[in-house]
C-alpha atoms as a PDB file:
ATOM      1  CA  UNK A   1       1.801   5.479  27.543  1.00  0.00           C
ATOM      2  CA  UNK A   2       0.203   7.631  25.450  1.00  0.00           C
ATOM      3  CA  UNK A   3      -3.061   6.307  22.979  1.00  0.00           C
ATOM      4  CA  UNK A   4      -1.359   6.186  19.963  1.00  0.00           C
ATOM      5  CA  UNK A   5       1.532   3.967  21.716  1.00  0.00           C
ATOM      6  CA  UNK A   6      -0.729   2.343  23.345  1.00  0.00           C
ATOM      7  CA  UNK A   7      -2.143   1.420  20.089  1.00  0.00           C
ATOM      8  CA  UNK A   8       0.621   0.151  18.639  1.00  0.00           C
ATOM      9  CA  UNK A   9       1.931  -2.096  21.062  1.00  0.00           C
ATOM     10  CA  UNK A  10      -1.614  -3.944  20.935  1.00  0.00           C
ATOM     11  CA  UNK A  11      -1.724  -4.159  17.596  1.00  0.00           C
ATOM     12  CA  UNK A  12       1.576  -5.730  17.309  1.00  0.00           C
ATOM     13  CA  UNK A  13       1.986  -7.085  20.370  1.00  0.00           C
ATOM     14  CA  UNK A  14      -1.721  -8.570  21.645  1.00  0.00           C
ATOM     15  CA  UNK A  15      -4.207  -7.121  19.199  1.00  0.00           C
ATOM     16  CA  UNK A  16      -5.979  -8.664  16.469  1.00  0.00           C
ATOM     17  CA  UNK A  17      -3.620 -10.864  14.615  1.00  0.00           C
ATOM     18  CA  UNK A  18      -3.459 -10.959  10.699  1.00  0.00           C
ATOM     19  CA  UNK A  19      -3.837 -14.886   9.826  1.00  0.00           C
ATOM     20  CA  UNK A  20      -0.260 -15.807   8.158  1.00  0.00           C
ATOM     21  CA  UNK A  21      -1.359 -16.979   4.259  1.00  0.00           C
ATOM     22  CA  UNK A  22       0.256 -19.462   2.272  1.00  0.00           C
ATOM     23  CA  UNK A  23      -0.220 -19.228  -1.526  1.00  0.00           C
ATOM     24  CA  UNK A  24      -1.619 -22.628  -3.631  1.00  0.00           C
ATOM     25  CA  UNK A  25       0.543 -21.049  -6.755  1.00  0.00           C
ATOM     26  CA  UNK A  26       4.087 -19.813  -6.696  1.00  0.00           C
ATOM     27  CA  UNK A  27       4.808 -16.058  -5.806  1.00  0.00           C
ATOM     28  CA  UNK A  28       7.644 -14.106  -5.640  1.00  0.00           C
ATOM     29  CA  UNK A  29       8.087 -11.647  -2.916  1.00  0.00           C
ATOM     30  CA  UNK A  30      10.760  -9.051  -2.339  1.00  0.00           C
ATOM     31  CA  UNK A  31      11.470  -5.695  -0.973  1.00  0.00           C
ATOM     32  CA  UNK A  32      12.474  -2.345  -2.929  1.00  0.00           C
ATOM     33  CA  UNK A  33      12.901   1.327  -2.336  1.00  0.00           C
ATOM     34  CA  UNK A  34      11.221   3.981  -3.771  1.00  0.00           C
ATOM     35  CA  UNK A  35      12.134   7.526  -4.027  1.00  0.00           C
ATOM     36  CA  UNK A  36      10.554   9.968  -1.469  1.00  0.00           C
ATOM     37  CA  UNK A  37       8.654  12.958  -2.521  1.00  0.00           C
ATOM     38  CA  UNK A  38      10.705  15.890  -2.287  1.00  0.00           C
ATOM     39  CA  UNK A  39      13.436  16.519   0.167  1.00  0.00           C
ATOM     40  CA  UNK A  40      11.175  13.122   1.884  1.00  0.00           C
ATOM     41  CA  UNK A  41      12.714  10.016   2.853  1.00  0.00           C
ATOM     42  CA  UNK A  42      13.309   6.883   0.693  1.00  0.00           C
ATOM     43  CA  UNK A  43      10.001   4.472   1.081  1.00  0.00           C
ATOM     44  CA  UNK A  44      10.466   0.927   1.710  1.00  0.00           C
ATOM     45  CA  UNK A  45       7.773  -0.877  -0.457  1.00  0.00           C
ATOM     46  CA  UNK A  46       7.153  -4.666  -0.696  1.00  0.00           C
ATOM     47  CA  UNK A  47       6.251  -6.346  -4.145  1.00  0.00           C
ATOM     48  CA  UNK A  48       4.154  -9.396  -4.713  1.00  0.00           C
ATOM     49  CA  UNK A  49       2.921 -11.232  -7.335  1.00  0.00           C
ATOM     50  CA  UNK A  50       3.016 -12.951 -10.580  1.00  0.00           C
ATOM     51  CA  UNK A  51       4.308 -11.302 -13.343  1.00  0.00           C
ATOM     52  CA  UNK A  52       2.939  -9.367 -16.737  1.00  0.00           C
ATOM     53  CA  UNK A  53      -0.009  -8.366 -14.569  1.00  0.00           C
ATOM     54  CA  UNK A  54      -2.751  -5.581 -13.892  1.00  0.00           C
ATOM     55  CA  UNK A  55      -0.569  -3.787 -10.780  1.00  0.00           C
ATOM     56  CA  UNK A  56      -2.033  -2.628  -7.287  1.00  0.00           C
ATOM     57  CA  UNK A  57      -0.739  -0.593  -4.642  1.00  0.00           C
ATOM     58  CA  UNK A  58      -1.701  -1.795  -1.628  1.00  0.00           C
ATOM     59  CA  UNK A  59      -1.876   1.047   1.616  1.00  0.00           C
ATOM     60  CA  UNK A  60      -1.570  -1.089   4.450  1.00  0.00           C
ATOM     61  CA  UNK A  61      -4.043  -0.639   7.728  1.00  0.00           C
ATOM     62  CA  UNK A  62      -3.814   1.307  11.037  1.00  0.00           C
ATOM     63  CA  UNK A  63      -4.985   4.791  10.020  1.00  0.00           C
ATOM     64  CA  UNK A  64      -1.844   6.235   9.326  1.00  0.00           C
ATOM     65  CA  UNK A  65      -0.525   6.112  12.957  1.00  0.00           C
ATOM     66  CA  UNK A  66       0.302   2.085  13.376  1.00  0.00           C
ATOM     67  CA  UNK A  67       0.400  -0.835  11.109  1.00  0.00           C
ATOM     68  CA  UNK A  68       3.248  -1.946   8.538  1.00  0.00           C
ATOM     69  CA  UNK A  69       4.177  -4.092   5.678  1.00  0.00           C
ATOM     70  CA  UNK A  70       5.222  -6.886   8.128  1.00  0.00           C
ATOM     71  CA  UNK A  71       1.884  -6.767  10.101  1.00  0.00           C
ATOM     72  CA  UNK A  72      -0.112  -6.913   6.549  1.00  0.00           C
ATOM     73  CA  UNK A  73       2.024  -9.062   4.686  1.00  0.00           C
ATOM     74  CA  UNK A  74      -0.549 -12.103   4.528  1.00  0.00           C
ATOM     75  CA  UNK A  75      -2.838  -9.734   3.404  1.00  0.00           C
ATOM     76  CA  UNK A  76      -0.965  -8.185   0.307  1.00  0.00           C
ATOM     77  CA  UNK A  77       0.170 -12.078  -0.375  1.00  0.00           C
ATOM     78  CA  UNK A  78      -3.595 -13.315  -0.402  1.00  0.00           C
ATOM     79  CA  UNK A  79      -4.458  -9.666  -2.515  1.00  0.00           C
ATOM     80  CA  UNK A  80      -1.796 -11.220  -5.250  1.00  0.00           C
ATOM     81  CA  UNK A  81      -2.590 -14.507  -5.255  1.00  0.00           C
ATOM     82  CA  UNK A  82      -6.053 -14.557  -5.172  1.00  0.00           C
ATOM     83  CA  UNK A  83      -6.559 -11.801  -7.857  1.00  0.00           C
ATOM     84  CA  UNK A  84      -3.562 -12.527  -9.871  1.00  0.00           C
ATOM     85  CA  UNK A  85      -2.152  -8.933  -9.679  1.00  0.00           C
ATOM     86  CA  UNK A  86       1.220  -7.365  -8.946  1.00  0.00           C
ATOM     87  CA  UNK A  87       0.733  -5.785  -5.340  1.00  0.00           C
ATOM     88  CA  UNK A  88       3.362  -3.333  -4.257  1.00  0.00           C
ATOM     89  CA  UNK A  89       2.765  -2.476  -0.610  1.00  0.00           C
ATOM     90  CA  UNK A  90       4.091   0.781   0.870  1.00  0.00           C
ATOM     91  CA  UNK A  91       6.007   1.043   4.512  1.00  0.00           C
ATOM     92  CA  UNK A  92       4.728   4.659   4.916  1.00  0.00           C
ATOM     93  CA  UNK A  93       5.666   6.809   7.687  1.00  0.00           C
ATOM     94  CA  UNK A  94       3.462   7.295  11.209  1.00  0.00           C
ATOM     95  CA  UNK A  95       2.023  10.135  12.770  1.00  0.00           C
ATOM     96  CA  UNK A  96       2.657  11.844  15.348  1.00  0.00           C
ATOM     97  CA  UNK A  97       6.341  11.323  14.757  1.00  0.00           C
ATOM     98  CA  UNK A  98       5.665  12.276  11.455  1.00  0.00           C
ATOM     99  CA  UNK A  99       3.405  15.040  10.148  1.00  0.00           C
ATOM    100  CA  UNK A 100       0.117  13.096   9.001  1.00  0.00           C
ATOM    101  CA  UNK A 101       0.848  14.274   5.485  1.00  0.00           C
ATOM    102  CA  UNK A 102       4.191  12.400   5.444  1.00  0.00           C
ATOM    103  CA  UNK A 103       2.556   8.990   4.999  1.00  0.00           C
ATOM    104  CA  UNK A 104      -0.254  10.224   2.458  1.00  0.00           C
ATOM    105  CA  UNK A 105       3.437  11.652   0.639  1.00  0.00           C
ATOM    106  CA  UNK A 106       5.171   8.343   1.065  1.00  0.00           C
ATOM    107  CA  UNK A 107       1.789   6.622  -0.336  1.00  0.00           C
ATOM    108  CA  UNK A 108       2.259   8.707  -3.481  1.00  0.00           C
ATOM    109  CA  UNK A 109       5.716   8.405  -4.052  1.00  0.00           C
ATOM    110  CA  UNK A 110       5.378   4.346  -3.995  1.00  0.00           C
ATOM    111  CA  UNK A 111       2.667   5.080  -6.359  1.00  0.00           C
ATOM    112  CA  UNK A 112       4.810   7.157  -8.784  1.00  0.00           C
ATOM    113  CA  UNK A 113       7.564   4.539  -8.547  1.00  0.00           C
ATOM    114  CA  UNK A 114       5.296   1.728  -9.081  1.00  0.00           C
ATOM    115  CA  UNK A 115       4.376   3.471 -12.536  1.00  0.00           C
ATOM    116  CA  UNK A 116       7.855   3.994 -13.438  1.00  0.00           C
ATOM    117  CA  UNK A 117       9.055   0.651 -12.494  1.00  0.00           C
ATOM    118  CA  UNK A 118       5.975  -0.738 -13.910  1.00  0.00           C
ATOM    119  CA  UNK A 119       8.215  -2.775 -17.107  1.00  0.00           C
ATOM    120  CA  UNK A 120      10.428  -3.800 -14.319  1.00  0.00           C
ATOM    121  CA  UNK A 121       7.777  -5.687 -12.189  1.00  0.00           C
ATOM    122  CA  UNK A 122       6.327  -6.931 -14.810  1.00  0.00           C
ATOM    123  CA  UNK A 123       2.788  -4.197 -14.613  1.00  0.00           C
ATOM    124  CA  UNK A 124       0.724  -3.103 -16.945  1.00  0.00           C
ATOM    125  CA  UNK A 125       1.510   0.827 -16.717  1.00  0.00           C
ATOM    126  CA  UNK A 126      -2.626   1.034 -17.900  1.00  0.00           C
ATOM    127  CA  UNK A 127      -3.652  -0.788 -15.122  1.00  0.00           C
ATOM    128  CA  UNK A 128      -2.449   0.337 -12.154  1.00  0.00           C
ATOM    129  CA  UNK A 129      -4.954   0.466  -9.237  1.00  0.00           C
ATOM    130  CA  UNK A 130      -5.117   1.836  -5.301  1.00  0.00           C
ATOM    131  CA  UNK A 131      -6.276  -0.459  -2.525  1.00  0.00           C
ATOM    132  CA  UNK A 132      -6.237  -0.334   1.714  1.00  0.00           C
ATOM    133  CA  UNK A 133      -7.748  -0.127   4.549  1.00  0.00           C
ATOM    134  CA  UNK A 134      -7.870   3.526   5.116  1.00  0.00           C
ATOM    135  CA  UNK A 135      -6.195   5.767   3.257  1.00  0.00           C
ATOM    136  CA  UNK A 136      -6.092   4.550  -0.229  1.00  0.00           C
ATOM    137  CA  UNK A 137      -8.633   7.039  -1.525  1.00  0.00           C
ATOM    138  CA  UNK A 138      -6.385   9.714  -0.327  1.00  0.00           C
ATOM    139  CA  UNK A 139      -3.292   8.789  -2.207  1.00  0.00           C
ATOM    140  CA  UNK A 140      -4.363   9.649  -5.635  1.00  0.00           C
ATOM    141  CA  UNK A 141      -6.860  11.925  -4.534  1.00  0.00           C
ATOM    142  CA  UNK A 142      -3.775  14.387  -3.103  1.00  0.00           C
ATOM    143  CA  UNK A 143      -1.758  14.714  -6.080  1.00  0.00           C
ATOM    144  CA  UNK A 144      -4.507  14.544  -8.761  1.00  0.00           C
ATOM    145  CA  UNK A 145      -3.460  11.253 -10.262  1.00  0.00           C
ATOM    146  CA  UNK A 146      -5.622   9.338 -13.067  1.00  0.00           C
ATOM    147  CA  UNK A 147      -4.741   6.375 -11.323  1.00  0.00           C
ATOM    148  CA  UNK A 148      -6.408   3.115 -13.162  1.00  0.00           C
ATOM    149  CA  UNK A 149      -9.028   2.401 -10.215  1.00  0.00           C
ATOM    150  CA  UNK A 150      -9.210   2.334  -6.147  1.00  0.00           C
ATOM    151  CA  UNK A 151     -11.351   0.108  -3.977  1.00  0.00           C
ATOM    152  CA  UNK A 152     -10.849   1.173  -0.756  1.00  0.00           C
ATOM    153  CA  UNK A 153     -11.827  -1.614   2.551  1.00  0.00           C
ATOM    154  CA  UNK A 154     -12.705   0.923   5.378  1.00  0.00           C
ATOM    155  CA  UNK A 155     -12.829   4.349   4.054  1.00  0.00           C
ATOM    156  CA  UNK A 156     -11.153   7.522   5.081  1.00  0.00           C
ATOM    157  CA  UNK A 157     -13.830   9.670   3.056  1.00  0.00           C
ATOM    158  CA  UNK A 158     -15.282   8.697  -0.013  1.00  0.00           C
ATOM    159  CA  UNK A 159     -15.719   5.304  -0.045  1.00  0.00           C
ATOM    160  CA  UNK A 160     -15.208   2.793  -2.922  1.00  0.00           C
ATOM    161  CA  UNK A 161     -14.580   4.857  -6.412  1.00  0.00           C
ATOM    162  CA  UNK A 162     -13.479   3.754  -9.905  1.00  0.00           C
ATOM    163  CA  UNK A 163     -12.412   5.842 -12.852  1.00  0.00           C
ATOM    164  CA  UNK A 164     -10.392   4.922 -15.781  1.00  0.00           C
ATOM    165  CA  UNK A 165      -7.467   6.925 -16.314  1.00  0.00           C
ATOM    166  CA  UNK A 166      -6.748   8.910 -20.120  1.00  0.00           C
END
């Protein structure tokens, strides 16, 4: 079995478990599809939250090789209930089936649908903000996007940054 594989099956097998979370106020959660980038694949994304809210997309754990919307879905629940945002969390593709770019693509197009949709689920389109484990920073700082603000748990590169968008 090769690392990466190896990897996987740990985490979602025998590795750290996520603790499951159960919400003191009432949240919705349900699944949507967002257009891929390109000639890319659809993205599954996951939305939580109350509604007429700042909105957050959430880029789940594992380095962009393991981890999934399932495996953090405590996590994005807590995220929303706690801070009282809309979280949309993105099911991005894996590397090495996947070219490592695919999943920093996927992470963008949830993040352009999350702004279009933003009326829909109930967002603020003004305040819109990136969060994750890993490769949140990356997401908006590919494409260039004046994204509202990021706060990123265990940096790729650059650590924690904020900037308002115009």
């Amino acid at each position: 079995m090769t690392g990466y594989r190896l990897m996987r099956s740990l985490g979602e097998e025998g590795g750290a478990v996520i603790a499951s979370y159960e919400s003191q106020t009432s949240m919705d959660r349900r699944d949507a599809t967002a257009p891929g980038v390109g000639d890319a694949p659809d993205v599954r994304v996951r939305v939580y939250g109350p509604a007429e809210r700042e909105g957050l997309l959430y880029i789940h754990g594992g380095g962009f090789i393991m981890g999934s919307v399932d495996r953090f879905d405590a996590t994005a629940m807590r995220i929303a209930a706690e801070v009282g945002a809309v979280v949309v969390s993105v099911e991005h593709r894996l590397a090495p089936e996947n070219p490592l770019r695919a999943g920093l693509e996927d992470c963008y197009a949830a993040l352009v649908w999350t702004a279009k949709s933003a009326g829909e689920l109930g967002i603020d389109p003004q305040r819109i903000g990136v969060a994750g484990e890993r490769g949140a920073c990356r997401c908006g700082d590919a494409h260039g996007t004046g994204w509202w603000w990021t706060r990123v748990v265990l940096p790729v590169s650059g650590g924690s940054r904020a900037r308002r968008s115009s």
